[in-house]
N, C-alpha and C. Protein backbone atom coordinates (compact mmCIF):
# COMPACT_ATOMS: atom_id res chain seq x y z
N UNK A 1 3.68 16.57 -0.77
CA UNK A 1 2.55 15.90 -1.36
C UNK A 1 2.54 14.45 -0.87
N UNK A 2 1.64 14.51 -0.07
CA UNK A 2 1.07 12.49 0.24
C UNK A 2 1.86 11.14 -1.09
N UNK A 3 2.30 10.73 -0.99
CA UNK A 3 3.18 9.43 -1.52
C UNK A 3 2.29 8.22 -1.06
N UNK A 4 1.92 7.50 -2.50
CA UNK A 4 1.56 6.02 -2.11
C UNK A 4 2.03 5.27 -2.82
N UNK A 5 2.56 4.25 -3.03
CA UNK A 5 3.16 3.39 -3.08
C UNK A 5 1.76 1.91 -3.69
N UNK A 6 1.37 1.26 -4.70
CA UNK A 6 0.58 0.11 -4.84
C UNK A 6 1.87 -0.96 -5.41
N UNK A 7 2.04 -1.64 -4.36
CA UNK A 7 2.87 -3.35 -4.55
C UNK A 7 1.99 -4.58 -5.23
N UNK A 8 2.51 -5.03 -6.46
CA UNK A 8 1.92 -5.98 -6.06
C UNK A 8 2.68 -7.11 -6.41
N UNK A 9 2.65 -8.68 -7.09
CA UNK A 9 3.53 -9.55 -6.69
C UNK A 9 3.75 -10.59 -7.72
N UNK A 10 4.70 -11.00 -8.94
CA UNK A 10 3.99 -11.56 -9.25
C UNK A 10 3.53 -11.27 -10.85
N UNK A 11 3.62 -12.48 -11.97
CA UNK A 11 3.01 -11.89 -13.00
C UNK A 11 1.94 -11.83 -12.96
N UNK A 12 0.67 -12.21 -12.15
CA UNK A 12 -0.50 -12.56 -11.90
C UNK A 12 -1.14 -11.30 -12.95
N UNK A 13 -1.98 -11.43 -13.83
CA UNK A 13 -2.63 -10.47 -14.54
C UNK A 13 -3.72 -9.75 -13.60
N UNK A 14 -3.85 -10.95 -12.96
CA UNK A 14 -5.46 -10.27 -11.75
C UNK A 14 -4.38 -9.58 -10.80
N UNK A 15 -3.62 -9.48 -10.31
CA UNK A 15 -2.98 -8.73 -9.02
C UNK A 15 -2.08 -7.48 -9.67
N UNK A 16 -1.86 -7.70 -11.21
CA UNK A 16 -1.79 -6.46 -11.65
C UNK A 16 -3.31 -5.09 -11.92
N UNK A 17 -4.00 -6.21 -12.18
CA UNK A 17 -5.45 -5.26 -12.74
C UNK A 17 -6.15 -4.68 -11.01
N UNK A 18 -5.91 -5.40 -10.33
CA UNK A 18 -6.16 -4.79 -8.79
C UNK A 18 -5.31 -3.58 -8.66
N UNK A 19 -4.06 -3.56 -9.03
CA UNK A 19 -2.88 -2.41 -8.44
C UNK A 19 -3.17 -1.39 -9.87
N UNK A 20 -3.99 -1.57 -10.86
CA UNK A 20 -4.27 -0.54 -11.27
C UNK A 20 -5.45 -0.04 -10.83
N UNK A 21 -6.11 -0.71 -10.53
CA UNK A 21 -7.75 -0.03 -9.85
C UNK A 21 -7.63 0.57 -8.49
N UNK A 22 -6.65 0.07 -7.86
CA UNK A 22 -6.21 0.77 -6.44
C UNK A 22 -5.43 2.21 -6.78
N UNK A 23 -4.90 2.30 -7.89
CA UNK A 23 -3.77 3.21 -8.40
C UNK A 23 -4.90 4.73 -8.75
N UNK A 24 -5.84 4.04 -9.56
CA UNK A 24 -7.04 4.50 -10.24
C UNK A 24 -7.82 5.68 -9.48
N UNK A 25 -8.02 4.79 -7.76
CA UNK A 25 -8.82 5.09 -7.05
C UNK A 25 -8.23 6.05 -6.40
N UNK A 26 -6.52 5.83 -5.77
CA UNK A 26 -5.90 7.21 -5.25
C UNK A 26 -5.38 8.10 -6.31
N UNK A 27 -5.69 7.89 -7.48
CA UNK A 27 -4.83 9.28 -8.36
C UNK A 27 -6.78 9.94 -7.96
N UNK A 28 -7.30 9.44 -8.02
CA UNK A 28 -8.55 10.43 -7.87
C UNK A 28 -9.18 11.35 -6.92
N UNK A 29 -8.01 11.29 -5.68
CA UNK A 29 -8.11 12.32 -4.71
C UNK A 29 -6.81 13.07 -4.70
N UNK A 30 -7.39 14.46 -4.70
CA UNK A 30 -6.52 15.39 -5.00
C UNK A 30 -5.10 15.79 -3.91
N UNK A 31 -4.00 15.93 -4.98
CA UNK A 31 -2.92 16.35 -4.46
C UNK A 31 -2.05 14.78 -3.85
N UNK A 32 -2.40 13.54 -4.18
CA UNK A 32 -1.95 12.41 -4.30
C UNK A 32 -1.34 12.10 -5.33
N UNK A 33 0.68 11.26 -4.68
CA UNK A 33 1.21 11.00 -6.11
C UNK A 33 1.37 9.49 -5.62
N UNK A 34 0.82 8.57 -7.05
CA UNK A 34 1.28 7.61 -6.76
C UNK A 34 1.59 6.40 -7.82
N UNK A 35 2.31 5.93 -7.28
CA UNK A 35 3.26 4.59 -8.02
C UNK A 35 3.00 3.42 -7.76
N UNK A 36 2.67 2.86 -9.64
CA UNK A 36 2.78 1.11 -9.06
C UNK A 36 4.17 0.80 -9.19
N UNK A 37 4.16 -0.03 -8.32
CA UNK A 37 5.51 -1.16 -8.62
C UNK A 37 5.56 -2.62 -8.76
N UNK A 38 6.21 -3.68 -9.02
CA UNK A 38 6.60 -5.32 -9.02
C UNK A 38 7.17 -5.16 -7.97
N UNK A 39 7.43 -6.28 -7.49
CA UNK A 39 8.07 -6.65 -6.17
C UNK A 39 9.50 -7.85 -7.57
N UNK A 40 8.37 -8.09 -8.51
CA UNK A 40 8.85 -9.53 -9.05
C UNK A 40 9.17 -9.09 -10.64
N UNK A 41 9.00 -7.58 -11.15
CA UNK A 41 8.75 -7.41 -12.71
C UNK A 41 9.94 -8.06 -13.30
N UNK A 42 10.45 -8.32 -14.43
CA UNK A 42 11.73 -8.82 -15.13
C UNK A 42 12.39 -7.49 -15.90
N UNK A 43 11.14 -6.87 -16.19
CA UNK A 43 12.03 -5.33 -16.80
C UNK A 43 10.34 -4.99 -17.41
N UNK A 44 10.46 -4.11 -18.18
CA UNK A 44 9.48 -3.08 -18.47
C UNK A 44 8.07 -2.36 -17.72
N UNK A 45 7.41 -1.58 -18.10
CA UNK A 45 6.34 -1.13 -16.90
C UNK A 45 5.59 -2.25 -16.24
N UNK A 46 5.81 -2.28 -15.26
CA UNK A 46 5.86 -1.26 -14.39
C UNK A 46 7.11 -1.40 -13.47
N UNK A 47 7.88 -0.38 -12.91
CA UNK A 47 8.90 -0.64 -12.58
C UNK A 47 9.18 -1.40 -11.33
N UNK A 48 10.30 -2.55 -10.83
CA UNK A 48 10.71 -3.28 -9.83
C UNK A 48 11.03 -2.03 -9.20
N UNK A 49 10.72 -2.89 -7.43
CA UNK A 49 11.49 -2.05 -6.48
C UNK A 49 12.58 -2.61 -6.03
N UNK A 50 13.51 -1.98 -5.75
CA UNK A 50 14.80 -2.99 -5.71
C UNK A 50 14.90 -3.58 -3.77
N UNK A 51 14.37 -3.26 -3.12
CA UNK A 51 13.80 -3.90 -1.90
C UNK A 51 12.93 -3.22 -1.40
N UNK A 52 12.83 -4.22 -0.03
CA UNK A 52 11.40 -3.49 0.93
C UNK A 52 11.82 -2.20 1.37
N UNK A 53 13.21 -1.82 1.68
CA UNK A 53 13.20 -0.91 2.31
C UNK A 53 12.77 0.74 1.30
N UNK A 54 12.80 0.64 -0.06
CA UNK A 54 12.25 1.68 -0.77
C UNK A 54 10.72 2.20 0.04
N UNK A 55 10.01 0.99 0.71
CA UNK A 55 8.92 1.51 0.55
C UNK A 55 8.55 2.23 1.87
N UNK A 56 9.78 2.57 2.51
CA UNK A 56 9.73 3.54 3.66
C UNK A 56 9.56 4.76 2.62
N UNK A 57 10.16 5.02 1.64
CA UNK A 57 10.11 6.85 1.09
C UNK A 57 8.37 7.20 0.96
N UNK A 58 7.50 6.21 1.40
CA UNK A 58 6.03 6.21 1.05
C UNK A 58 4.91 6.43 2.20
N UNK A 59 4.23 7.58 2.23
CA UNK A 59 3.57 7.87 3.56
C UNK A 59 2.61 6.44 3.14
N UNK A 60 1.88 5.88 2.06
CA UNK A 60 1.47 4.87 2.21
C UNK A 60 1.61 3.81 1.38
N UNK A 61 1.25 2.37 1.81
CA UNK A 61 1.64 1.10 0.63
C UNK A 61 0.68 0.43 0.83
N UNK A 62 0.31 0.26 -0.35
CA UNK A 62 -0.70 -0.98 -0.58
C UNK A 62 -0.18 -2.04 -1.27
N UNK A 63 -0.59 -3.37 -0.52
CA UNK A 63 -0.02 -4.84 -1.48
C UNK A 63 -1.46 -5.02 -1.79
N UNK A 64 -1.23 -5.32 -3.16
CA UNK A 64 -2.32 -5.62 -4.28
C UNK A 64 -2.40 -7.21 -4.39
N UNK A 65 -2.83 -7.85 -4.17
CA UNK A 65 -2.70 -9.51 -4.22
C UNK A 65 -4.42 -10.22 -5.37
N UNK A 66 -4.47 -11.12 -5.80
CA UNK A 66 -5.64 -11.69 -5.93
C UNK A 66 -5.57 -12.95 -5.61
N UNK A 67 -6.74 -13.20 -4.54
CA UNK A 67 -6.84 -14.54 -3.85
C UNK A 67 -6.99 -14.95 -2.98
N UNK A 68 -7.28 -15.53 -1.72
CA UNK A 68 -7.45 -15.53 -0.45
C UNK A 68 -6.11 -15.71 0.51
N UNK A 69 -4.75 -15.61 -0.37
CA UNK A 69 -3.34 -16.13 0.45
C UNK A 69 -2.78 -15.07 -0.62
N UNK A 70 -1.39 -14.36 0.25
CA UNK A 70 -0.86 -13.32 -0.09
C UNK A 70 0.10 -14.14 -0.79
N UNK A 71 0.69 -14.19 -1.71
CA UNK A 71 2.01 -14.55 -2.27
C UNK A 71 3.21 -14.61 -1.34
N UNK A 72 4.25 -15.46 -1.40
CA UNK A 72 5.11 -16.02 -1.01
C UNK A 72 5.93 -14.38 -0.76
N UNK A 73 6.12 -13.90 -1.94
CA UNK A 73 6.71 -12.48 -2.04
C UNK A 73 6.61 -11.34 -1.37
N UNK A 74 5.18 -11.38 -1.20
CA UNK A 74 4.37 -10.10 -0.20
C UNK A 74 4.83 -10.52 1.11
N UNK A 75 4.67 -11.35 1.60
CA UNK A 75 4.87 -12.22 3.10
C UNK A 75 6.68 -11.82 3.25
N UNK A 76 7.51 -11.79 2.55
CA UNK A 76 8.61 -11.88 2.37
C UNK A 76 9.37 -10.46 2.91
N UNK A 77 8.66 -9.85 1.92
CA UNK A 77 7.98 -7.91 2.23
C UNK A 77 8.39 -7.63 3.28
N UNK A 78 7.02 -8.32 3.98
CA UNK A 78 6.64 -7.80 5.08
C UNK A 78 7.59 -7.91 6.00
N UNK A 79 8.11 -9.23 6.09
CA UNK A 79 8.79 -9.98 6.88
C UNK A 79 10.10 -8.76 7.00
N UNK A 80 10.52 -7.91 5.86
CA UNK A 80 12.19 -7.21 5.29
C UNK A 80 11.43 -6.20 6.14
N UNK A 81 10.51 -5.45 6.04
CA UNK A 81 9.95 -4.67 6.56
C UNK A 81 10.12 -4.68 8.47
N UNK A 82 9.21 -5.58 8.58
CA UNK A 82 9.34 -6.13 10.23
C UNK A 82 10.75 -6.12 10.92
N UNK A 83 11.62 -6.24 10.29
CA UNK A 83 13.24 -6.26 10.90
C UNK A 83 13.69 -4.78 10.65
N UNK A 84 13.08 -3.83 10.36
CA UNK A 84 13.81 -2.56 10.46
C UNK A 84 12.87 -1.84 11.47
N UNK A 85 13.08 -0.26 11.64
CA UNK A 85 12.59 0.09 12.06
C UNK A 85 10.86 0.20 12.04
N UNK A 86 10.25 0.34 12.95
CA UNK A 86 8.33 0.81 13.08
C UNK A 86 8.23 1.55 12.38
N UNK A 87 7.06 1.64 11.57
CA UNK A 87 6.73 2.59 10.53
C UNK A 87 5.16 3.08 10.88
N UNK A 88 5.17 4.13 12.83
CA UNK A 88 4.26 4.10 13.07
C UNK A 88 2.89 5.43 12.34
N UNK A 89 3.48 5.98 11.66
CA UNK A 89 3.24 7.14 10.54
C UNK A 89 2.87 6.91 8.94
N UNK A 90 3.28 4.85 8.80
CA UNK A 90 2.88 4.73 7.43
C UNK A 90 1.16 4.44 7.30
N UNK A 91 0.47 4.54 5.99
CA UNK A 91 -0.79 4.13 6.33
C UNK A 91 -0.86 2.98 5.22
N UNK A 92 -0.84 1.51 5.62
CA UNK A 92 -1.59 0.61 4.79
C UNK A 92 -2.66 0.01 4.53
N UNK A 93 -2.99 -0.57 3.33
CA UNK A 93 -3.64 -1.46 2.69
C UNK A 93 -3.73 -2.83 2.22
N UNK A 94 -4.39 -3.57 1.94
CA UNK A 94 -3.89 -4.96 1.86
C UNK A 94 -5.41 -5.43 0.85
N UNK A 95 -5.64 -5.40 -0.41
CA UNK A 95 -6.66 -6.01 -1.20
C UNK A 95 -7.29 -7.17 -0.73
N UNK A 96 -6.33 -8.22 0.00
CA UNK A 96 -6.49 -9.53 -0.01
C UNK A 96 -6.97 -9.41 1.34
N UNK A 97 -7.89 -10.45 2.35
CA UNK A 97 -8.15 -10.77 3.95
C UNK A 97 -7.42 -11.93 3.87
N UNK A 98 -6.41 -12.45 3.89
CA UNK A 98 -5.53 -13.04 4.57
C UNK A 98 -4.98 -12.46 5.89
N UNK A 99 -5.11 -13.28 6.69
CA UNK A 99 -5.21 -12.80 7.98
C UNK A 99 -3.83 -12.90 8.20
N UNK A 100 -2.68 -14.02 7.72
CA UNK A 100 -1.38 -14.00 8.20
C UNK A 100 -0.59 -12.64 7.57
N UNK A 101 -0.88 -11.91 6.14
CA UNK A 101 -0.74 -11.00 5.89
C UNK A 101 -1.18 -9.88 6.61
N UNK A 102 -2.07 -9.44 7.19
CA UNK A 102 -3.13 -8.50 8.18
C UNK A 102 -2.07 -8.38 9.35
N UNK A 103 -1.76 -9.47 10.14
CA UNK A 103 -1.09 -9.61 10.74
C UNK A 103 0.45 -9.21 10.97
N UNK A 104 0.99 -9.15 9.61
CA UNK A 104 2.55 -8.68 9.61
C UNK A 104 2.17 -7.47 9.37
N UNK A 105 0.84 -6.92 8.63
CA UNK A 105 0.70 -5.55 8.57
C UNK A 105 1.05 -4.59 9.98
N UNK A 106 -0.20 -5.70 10.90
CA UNK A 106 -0.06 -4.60 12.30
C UNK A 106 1.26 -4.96 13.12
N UNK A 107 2.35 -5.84 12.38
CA UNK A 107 3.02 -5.37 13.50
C UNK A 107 4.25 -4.34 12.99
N UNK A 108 3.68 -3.96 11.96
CA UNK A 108 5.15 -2.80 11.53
C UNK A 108 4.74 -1.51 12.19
N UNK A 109 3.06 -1.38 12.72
CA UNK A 109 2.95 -0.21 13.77
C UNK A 109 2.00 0.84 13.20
N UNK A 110 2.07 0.64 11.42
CA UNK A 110 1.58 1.72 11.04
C UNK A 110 -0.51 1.59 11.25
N UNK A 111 -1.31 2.37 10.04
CA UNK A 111 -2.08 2.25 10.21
C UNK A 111 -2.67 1.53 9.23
N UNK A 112 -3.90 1.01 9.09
CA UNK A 112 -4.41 0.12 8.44
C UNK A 112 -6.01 0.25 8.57
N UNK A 113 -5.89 0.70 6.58
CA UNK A 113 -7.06 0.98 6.09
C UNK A 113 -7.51 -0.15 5.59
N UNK A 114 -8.89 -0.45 5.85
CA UNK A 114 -9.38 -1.51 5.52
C UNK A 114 -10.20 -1.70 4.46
N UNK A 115 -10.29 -2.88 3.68
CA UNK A 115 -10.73 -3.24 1.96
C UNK A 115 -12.53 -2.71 2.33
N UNK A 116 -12.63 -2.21 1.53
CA UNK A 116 -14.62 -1.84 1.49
C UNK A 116 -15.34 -3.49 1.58
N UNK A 117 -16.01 -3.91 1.56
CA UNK A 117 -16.84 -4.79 1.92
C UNK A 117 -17.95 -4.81 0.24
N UNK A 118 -18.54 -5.67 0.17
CA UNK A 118 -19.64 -6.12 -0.69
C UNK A 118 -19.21 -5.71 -2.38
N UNK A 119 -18.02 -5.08 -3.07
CA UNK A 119 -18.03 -4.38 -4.24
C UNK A 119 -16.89 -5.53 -4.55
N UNK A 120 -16.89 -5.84 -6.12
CA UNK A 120 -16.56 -6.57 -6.62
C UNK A 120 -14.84 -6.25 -6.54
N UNK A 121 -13.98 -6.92 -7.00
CA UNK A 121 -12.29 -7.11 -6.70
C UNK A 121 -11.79 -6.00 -7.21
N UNK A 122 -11.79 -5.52 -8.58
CA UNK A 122 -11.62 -4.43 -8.52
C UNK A 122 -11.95 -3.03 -8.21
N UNK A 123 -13.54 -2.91 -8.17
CA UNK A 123 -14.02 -1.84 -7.58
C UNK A 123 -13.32 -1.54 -6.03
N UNK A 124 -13.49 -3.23 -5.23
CA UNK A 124 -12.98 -2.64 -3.78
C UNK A 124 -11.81 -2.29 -3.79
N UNK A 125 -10.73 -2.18 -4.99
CA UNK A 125 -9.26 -2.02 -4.89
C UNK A 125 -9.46 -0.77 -4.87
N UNK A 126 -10.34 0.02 -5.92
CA UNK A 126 -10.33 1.37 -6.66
C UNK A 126 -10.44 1.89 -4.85
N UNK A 127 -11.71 1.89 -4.86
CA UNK A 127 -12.59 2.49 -3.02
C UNK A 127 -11.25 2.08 -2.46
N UNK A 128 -10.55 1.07 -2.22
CA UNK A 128 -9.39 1.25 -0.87
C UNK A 128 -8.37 2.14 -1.73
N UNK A 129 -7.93 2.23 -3.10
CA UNK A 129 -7.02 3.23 -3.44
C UNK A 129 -7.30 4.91 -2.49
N UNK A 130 -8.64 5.17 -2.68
CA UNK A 130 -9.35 6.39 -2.61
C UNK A 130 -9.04 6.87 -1.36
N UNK A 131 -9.76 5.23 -0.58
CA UNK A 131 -9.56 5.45 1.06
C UNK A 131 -8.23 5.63 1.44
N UNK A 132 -7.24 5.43 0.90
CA UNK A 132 -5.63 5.06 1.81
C UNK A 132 -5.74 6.92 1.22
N UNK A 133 -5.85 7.18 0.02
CA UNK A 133 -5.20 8.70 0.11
C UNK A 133 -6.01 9.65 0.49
N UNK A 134 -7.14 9.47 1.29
CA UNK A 134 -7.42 10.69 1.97
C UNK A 134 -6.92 10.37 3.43
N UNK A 135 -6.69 9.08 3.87
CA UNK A 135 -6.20 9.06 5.48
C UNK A 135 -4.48 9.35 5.00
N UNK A 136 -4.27 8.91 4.21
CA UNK A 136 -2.67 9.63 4.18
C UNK A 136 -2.76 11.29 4.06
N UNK A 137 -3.42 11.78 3.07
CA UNK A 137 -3.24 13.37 3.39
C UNK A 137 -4.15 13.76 4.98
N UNK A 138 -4.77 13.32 5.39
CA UNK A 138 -5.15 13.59 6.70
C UNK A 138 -3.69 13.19 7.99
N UNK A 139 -3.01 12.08 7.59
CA UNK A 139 -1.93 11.96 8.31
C UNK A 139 -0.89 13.25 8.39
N UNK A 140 -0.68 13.33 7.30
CA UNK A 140 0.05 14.34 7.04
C UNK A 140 0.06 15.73 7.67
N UNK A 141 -1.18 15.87 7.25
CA UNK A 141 -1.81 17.19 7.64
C UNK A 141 -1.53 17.32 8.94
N UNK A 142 -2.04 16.24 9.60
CA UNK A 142 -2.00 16.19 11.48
C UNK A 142 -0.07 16.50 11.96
N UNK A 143 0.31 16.06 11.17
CA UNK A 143 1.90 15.33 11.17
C UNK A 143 2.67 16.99 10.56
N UNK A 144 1.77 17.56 9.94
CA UNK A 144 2.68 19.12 9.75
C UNK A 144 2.54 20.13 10.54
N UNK A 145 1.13 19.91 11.15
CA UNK A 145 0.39 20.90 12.96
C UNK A 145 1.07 20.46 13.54
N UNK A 146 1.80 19.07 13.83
CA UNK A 146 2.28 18.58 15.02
C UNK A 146 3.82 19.50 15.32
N UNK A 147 4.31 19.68 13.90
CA UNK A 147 5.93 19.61 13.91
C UNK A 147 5.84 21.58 13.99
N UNK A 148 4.66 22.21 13.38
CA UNK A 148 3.94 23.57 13.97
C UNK A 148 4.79 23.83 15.49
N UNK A 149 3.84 22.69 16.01
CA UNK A 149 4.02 23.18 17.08
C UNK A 149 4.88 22.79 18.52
N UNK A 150 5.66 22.02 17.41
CA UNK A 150 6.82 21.58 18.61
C UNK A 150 8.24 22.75 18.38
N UNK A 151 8.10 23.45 17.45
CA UNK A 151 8.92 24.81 16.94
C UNK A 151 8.99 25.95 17.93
């Protein structure tokens, strides 16, 4: 079953209410499981991840941010991310157009679904939740023909 992963950073109430509308948007396509997490929680829901590297177990991750600059934390992420292996099979998301964030996105390799345009902060979270889990079960899908047929 397709795995997504919504990060976000931060007690920020708005960058939590994004990672539930993104959460919202992929529980609503079928056969998608997915999890919010803190990067930053202190304890109770929703649960901390204890580093970046958890978020390899995830065909996809979305960082949930509110604002035009990703948090110190997300950037940090990325950065733990960038020093391991390419993750040219993951599919991400990114709420926020910060371009220096965008940027560490493409260089971990994977793919990158992009925020809907004109719909208000949370709606476009919900629509990119939706969007990341049908290109993740389409990844997949391609990614289980592939291994078909290298047998």
């Amino acid at each position: 079953m397709p795995k997504l992963i919504v990060l976000f950073h931060g007690d920020d109430q708005a960058a939590a209410s994004l990672a539930e509308s993104a959460a919202a948007g992929a529980k609503a396509v079928r056969f998608t499981e997915v999890d919010i997490r803190s990067a930053t929680a202190t304890g109770g829901p929703p649960k901390r991840i204890e580093s970046a590297a958890q978020l390899r177990e995830y065909d996809g991750v979305l960082l949930a941010y509110a604002g035009d600059e990703a948090p110190a934390e997300a950037r940090a992420t990325l950065a733990e991310l960038a020093n391991g292996e390419p993750m040219p099979n993951t599919v991400f998301g990114v709420t926020g157009v910060d371009a220096a964030a965008l940027q560490a996105v493409a260089q971990l390799g994977g793919i990158i679904v992009s925020q809907p345009r004109g719909a208000d902060g949370n709606e476009s979270a919900r629509q990119l939740g939706a969007r990341m889990a049908k290109v993740i079960g389409w990844v997949r899908h391609a990614l289980g023909h592939e291994a078909e047929h290298t047998h």
